[in-house]
Protein backbone atom coordinates (compact mmCIF):
# COMPACT_ATOMS: atom_id res chain seq x y z
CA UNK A 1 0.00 0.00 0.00
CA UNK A 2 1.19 3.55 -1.04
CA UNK A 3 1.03 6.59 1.63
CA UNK A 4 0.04 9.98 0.75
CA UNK A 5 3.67 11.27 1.13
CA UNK A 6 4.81 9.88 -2.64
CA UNK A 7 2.49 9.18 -5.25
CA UNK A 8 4.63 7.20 -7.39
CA UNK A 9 5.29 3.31 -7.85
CA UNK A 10 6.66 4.83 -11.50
CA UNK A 11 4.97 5.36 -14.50
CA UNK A 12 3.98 1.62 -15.37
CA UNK A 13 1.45 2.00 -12.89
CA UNK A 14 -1.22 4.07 -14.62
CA UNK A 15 -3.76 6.62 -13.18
CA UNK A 16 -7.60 6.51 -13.56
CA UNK A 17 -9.01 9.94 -14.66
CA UNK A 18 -10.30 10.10 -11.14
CA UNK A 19 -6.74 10.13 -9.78
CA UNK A 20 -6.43 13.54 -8.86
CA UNK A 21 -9.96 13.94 -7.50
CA UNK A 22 -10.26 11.11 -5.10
CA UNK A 23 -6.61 13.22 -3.62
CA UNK A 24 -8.66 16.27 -3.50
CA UNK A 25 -11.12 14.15 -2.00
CA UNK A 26 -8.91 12.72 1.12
CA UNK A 27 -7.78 9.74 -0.64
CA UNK A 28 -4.92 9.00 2.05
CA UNK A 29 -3.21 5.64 0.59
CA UNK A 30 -3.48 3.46 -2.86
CA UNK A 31 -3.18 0.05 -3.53
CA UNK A 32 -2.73 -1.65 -7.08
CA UNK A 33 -4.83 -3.96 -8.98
CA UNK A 34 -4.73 -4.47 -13.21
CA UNK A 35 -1.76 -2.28 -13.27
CA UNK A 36 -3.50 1.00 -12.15
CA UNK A 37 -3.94 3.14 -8.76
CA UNK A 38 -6.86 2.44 -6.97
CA UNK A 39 -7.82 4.19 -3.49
CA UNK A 40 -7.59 1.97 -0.31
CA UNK A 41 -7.74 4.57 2.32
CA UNK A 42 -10.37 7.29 2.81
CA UNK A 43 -10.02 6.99 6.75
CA UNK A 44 -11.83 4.81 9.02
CA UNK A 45 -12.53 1.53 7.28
CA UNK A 46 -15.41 1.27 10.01
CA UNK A 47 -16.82 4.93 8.99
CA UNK A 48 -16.35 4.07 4.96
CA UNK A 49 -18.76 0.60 5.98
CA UNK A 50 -21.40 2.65 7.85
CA UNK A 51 -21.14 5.62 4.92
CA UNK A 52 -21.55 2.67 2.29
CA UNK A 53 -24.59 0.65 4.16
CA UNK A 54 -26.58 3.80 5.61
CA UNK A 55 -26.04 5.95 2.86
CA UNK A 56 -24.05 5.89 0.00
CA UNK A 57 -20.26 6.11 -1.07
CA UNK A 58 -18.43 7.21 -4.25
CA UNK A 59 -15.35 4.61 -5.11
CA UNK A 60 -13.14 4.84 -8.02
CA UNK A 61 -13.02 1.64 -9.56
CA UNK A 62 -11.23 2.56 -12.83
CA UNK A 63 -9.03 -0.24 -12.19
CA UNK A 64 -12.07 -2.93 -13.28
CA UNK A 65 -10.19 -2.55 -16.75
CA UNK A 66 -12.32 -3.56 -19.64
CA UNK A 67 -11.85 -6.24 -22.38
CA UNK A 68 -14.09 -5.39 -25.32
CA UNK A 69 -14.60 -7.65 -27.77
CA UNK A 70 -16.35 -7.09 -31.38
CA UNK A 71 -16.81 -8.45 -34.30
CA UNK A 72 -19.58 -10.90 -36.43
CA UNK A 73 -18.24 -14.06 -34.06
CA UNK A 74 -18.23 -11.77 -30.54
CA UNK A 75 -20.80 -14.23 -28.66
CA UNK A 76 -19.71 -17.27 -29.73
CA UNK A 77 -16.41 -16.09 -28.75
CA UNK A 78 -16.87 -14.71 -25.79
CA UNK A 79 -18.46 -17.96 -24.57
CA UNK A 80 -15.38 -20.02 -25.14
CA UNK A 81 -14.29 -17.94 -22.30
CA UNK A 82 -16.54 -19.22 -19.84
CA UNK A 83 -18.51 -22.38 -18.68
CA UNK A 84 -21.80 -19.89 -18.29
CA UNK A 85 -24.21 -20.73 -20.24
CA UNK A 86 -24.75 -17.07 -22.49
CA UNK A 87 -27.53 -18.23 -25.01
CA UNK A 88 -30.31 -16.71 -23.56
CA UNK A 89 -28.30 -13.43 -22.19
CA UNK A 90 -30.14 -10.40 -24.39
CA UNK A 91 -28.70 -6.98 -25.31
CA UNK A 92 -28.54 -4.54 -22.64
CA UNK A 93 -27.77 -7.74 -19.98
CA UNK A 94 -25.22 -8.50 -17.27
CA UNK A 95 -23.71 -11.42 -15.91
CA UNK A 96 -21.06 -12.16 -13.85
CA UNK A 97 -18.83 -15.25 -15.11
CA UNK A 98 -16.15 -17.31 -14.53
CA UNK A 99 -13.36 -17.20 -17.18
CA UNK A 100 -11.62 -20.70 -17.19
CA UNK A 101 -8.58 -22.37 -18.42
CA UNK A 102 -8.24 -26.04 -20.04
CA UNK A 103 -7.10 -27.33 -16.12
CA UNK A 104 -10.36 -25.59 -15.17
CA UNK A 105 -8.50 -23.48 -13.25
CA UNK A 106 -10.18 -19.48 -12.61
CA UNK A 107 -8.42 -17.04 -14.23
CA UNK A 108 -10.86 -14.13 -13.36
CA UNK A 109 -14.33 -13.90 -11.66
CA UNK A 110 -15.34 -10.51 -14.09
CA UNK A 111 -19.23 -8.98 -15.12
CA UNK A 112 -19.60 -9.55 -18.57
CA UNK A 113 -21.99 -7.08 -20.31
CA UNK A 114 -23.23 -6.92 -23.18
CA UNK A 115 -23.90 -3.63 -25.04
CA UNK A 116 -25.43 -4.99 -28.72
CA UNK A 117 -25.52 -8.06 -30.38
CA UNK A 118 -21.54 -8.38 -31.57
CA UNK A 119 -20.49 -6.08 -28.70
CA UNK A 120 -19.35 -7.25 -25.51
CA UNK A 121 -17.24 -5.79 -22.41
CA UNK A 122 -15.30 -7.91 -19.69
CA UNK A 123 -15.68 -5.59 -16.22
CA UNK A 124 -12.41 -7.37 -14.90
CA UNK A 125 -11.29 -8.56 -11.56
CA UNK A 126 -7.47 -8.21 -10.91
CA UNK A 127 -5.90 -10.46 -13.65
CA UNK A 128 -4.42 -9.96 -17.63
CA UNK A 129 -7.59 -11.44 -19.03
CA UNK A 130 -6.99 -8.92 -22.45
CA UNK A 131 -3.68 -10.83 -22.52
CA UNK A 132 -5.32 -14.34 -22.29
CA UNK A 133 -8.21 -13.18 -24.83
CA UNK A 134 -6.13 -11.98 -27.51
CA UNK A 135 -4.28 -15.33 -27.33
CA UNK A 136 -7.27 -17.39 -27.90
CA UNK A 137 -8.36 -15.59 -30.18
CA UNK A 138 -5.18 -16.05 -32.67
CA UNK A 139 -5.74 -19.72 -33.59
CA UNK A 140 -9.70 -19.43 -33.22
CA UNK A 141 -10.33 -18.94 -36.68
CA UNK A 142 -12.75 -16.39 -35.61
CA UNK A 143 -13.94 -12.60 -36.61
CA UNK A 144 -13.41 -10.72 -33.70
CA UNK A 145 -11.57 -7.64 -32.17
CA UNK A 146 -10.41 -7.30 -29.05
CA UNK A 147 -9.14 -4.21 -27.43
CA UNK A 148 -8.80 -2.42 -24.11
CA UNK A 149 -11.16 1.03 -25.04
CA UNK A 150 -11.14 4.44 -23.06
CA UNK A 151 -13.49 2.90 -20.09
CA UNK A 152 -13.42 3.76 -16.63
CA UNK A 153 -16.03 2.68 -14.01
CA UNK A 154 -16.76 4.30 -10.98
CA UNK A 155 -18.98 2.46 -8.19
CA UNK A 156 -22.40 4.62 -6.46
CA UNK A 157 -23.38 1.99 -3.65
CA UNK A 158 -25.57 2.14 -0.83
CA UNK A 159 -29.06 2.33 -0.03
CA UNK A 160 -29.05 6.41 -1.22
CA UNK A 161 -27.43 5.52 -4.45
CA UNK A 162 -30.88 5.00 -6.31
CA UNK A 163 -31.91 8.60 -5.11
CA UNK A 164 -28.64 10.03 -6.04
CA UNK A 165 -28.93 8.42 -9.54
CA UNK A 166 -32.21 10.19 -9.63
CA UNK A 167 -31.21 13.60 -9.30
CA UNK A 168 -28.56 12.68 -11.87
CA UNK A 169 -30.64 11.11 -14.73
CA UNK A 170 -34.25 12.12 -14.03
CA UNK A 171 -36.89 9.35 -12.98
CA UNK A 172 -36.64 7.35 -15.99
CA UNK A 173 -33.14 5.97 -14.47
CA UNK A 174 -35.36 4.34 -11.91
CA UNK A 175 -36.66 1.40 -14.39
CA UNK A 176 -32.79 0.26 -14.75
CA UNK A 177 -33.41 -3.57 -13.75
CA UNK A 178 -30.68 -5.22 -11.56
CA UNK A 179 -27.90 -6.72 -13.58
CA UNK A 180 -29.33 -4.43 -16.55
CA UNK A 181 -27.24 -1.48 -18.41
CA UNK A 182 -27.97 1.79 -20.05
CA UNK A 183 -25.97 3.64 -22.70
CA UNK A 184 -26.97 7.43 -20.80
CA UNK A 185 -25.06 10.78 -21.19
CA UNK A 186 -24.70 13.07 -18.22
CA UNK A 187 -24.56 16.83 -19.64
CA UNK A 188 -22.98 15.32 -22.77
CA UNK A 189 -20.36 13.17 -20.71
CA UNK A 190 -21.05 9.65 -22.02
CA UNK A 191 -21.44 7.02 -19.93
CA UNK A 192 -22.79 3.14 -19.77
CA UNK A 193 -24.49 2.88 -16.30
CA UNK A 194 -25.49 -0.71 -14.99
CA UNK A 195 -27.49 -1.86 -11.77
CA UNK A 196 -23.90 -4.15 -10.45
CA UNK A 197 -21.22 -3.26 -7.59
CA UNK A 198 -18.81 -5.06 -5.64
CA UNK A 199 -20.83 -3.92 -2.38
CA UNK A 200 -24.18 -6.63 -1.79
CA UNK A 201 -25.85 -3.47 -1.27
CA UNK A 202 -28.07 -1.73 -4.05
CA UNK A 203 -25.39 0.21 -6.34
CA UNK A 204 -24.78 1.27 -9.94
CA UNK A 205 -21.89 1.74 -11.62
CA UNK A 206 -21.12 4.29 -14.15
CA UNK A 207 -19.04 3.60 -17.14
CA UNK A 208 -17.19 6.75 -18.33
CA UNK A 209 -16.35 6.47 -22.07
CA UNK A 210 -13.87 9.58 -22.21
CA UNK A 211 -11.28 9.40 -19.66
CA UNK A 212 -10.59 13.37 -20.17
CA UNK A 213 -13.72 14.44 -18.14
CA UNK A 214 -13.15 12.01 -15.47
CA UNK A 215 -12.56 15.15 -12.80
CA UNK A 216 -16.00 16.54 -14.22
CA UNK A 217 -17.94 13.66 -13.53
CA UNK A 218 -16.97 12.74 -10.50
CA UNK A 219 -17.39 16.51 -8.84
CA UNK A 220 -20.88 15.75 -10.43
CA UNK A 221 -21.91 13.12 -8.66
CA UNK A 222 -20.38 14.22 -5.07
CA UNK A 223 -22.28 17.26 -5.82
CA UNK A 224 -26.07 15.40 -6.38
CA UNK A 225 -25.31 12.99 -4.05
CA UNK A 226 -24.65 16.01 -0.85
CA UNK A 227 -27.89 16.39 -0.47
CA UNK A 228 -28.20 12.64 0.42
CA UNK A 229 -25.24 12.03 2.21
CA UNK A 230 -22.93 10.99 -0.22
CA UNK A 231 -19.03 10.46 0.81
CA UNK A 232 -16.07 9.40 -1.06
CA UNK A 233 -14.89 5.83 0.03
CA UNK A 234 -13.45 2.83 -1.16
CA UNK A 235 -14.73 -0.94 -1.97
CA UNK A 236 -15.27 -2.15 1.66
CA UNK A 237 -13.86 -5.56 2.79
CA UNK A 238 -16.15 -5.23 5.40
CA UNK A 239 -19.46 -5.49 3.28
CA UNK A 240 -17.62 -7.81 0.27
CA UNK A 241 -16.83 -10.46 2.93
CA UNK A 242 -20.35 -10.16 4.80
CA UNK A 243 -21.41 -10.67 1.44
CA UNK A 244 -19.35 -13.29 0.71
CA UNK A 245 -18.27 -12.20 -2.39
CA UNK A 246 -15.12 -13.34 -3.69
CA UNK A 247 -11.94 -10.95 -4.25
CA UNK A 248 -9.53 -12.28 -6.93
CA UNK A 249 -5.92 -13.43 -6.10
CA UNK A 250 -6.87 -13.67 -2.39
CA UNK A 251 -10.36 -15.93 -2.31
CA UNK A 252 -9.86 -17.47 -5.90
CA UNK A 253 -7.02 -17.88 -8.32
CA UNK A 254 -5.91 -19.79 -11.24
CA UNK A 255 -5.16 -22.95 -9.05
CA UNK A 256 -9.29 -22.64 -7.71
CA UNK A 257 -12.11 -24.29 -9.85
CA UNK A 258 -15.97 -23.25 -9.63
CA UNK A 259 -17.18 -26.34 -7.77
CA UNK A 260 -14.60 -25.74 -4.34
CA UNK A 261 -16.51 -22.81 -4.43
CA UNK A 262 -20.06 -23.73 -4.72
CA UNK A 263 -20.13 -22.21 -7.93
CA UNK A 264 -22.00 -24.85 -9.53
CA UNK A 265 -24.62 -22.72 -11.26
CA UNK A 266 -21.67 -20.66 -13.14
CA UNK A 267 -20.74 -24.19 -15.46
CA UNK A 268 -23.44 -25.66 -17.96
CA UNK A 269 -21.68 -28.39 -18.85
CA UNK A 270 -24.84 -29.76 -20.79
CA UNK A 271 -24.86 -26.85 -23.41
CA UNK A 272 -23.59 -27.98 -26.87
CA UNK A 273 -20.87 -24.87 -26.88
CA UNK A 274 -17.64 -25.76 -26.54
CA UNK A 275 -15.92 -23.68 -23.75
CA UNK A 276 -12.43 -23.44 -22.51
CA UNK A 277 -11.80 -26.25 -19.96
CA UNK A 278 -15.18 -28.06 -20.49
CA UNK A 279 -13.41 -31.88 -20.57
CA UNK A 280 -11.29 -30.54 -17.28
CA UNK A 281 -14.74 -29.26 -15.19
CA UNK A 282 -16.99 -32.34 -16.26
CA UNK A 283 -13.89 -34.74 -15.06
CA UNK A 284 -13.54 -32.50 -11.84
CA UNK A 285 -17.46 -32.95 -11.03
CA UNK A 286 -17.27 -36.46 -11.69
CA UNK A 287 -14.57 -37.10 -9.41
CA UNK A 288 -15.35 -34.48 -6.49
CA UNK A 289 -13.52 -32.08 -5.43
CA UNK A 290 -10.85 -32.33 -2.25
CA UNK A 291 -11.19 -28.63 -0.82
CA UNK A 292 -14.25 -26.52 -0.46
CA UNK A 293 -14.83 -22.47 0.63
CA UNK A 294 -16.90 -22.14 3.95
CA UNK A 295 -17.35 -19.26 6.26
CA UNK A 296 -15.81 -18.96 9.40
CA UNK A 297 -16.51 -16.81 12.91
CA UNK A 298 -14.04 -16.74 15.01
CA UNK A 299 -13.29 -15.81 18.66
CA UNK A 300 -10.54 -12.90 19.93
CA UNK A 301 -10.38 -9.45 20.12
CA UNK A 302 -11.60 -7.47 16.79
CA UNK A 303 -9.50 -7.41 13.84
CA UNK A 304 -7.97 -4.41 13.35
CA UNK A 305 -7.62 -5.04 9.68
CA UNK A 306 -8.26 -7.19 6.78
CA UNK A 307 -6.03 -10.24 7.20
CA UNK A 308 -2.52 -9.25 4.46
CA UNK A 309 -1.90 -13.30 4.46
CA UNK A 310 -3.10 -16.46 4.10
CA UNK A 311 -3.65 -17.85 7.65
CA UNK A 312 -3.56 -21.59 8.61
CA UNK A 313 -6.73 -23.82 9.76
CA UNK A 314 -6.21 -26.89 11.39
CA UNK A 315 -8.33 -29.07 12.94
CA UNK A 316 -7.08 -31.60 16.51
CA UNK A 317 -3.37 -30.43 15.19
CA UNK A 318 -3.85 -31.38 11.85
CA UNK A 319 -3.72 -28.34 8.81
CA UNK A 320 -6.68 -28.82 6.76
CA UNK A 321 -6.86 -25.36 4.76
CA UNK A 322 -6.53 -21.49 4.96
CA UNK A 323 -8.70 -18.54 5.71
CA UNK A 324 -8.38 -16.38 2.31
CA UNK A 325 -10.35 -13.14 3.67
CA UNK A 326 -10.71 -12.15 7.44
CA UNK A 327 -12.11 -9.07 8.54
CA UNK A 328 -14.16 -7.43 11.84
CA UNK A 329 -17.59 -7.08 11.31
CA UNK A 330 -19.38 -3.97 13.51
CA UNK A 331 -22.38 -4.79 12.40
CA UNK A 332 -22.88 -8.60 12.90
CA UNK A 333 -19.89 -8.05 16.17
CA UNK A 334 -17.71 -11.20 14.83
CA UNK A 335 -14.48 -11.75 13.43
CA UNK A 336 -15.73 -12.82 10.15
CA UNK A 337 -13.91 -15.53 6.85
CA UNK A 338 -13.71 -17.19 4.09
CA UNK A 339 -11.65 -19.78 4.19
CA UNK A 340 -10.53 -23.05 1.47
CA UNK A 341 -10.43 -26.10 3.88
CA UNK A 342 -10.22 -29.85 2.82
CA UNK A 343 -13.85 -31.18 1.75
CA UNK A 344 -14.50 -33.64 4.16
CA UNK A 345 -13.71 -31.31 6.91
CA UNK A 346 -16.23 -28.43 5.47
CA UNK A 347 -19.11 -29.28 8.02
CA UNK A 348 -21.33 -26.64 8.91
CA UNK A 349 -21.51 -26.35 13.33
CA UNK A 350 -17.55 -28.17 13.09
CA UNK A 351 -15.28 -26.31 15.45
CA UNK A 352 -11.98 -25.19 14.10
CA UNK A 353 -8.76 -23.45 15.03
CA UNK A 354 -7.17 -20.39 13.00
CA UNK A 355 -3.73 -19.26 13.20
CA UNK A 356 -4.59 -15.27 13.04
CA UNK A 357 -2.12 -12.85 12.89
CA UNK A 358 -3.39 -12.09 16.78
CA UNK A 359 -2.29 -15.37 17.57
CA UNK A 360 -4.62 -18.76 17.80
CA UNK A 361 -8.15 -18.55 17.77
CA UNK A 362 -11.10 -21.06 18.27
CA UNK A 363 -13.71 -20.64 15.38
CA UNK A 364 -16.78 -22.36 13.26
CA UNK A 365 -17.87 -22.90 10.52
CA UNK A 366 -21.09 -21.59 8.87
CA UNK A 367 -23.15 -20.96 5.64
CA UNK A 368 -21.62 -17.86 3.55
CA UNK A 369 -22.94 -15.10 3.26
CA UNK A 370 -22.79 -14.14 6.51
CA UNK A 371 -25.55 -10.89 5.63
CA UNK A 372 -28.37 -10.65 3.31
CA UNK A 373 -28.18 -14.25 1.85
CA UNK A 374 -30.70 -13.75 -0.96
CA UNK A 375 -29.23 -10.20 -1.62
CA UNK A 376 -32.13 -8.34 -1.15
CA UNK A 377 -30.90 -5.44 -0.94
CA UNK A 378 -28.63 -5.61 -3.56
CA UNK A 379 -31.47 -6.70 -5.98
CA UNK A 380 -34.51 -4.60 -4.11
């Protein structure tokens, strides 16, 4: 994590155009993910939570790079990609998706949306999927084009955010359907807006298409969102893991297939499309899997912090896995994970012991998510 006291990992590591605003802002430390900046540090983590679920919160999510891909063979390429089943998904949709390898193996976790019929964008999680895309695609035999175009997201979440969006776009915004998008233009600033976030709370996110008025559009929405309480934060580990969504690198990688983590409804292996890593998943669900995610609460003082590595489980001495996220929930008052543990030991009510960075801890495993399991709010 950068400090506020040098801005500057070097020029490989690329600015969003809200850089300089989330600074103004009180943007006190940055992390990196696809390459690029992205805020970590707007103050109290435990303020930034309460902001995001009481209210709503402004988060620069530039870094969710996109992958666009076009061209008369976009959809059928775009579901080689992935073991989702895309046949029915219309114009104008959402999804999120796995993106596989031939080991079966999870290379990213992104939202795929798609904008027109031969026009697709990959919202990315924190890998080189234009890398991996533009390889595929040089033996496919295929028409397509894929790029990286002048798109930069920015995440309105929280329970406010519909009102906010509102005052923005005028009542006709309100109709936008969960997991839907909208080509809209904000006083001629253009913009794809979609009903998705990385929050489980109800959110949009706002697709700038000309990274020169980046500065413009955020002051623009912190200005129609004051009125509502609207503060700058950051993506909150708090809410993601209450949520039990997944964060790339640390809850999934390349090494992780869909069914250790319940994923099952993500891979169609029945569909007649071929898909990257098809023969691998159908073998894997034949055979079972050896490891499988569950939730964990844990005894101990709060966390101060999001756990920074991967922290041993065992069970009567013996290690049977790793906790992958930890945080301190205020709300629910628990230490709260997600944790990869060895299948047979993945019983819900089983006691457990986990090596925290506080020292050991007695905890047990539960059903994920630990909030809001039918994401009502999200979807409300």
């Amino acid at each position: 994590m950068m400090q506020s006291d040098g801005f500057g990992f070097g020029t490989q590591i690329r600015k969003s155009p809200y850089f300089d605003a989330t600074v103004r802002w009180g943007a006190k430390a940055f992390s990196v993910y696809n390459h690029m900046y992205i805020p970590r540090d707007f103050g109290d983590p435990e303020q930034n939570f309460w902001n995001l679920v009481n209210d709503a919160i402004l988060c620069d999510v530039a870094v969710e790079r996109q992958v666009e891909i076009t061209g008369q063979d976009a959809a059928k390429f775009v579901q080689m990609l992935t073991p989702r089943d895309l046949s029915k998904m219309a114009a104008g949709q959402c999804k999120y998706v796995l993106i596989t390898n031939a080991q079966g193996g999870i290379l990213n976790d992104p939202i795929l949306l798609r904008l027109a019929e031969n026009h697709f964008w990959i919202s990315l999680a924190d890998s080189d999927i234009l890398l991996w895309a533009q390889g595929v695609a040089v033996h496919s035999g295929m028409d397509v084009t894929i790029c990286e175009p002048d798109v930069s997201p920015l995440q309105l979440q929280g329970p406010k955010s519909g009102e906010i969006m509102r005052a923005l776009f005028g009542d006709s915004i309100m109709d936008l359907k969960y997991y839907w998008l909208r080509e809209v233009d904000l006083d001629g600033i253009p913009l794809i807006v979609s009903r998705t976030g990385w929050s489980s709370e109800l959110g949009y996110e706002l697709y700038l298409q000309d990274g020169s008025r980046g500065d413009e559009l955020w002051e623009k929405i912190m200005a129609a969102g004051k009125p509502f309480g609207l503060k700058p934060g950051h993506t909150s580990s708090i809410r993601r893991i209450e949520g039990g969504m997944l964060s790339y690198q640390a809850d999934a990688d390349i090494s992780t297939n869909p069914f250790e983590l319940g994923f099952d409804r993500l891979v169609n292996l029945d569909m007649e499309a071929e898909f990257i890593g098809k023969a691998a998943l159908r073998r894997i669900k034949d055979e079972g899997v050896s490891r499988k995610q569950v939730g964990l609460i844990f005894e101990g003082d709060p966390l101060s912090g999001p756990n920074t590595t991967f922290w041993p489980v065992s069970k009567d001495g013996a290690a049977i896995g790793k906790v992958t996220s930890a945080v301190y929930s205020p709300r629910l008052k628990q230490n709260i994970a997600l944790a990869m543990v060895s299948a047979e030991e993945a019983v819900i009510g089983a006691t457990v012991e986990v090596m925290a960075a506080t020292g050991p801890a007695r905890a047990t495993i539960v059903e994920r998510p630990f909030y809001d399991p039918k994401k009502t709010l999200a979807a409300a």
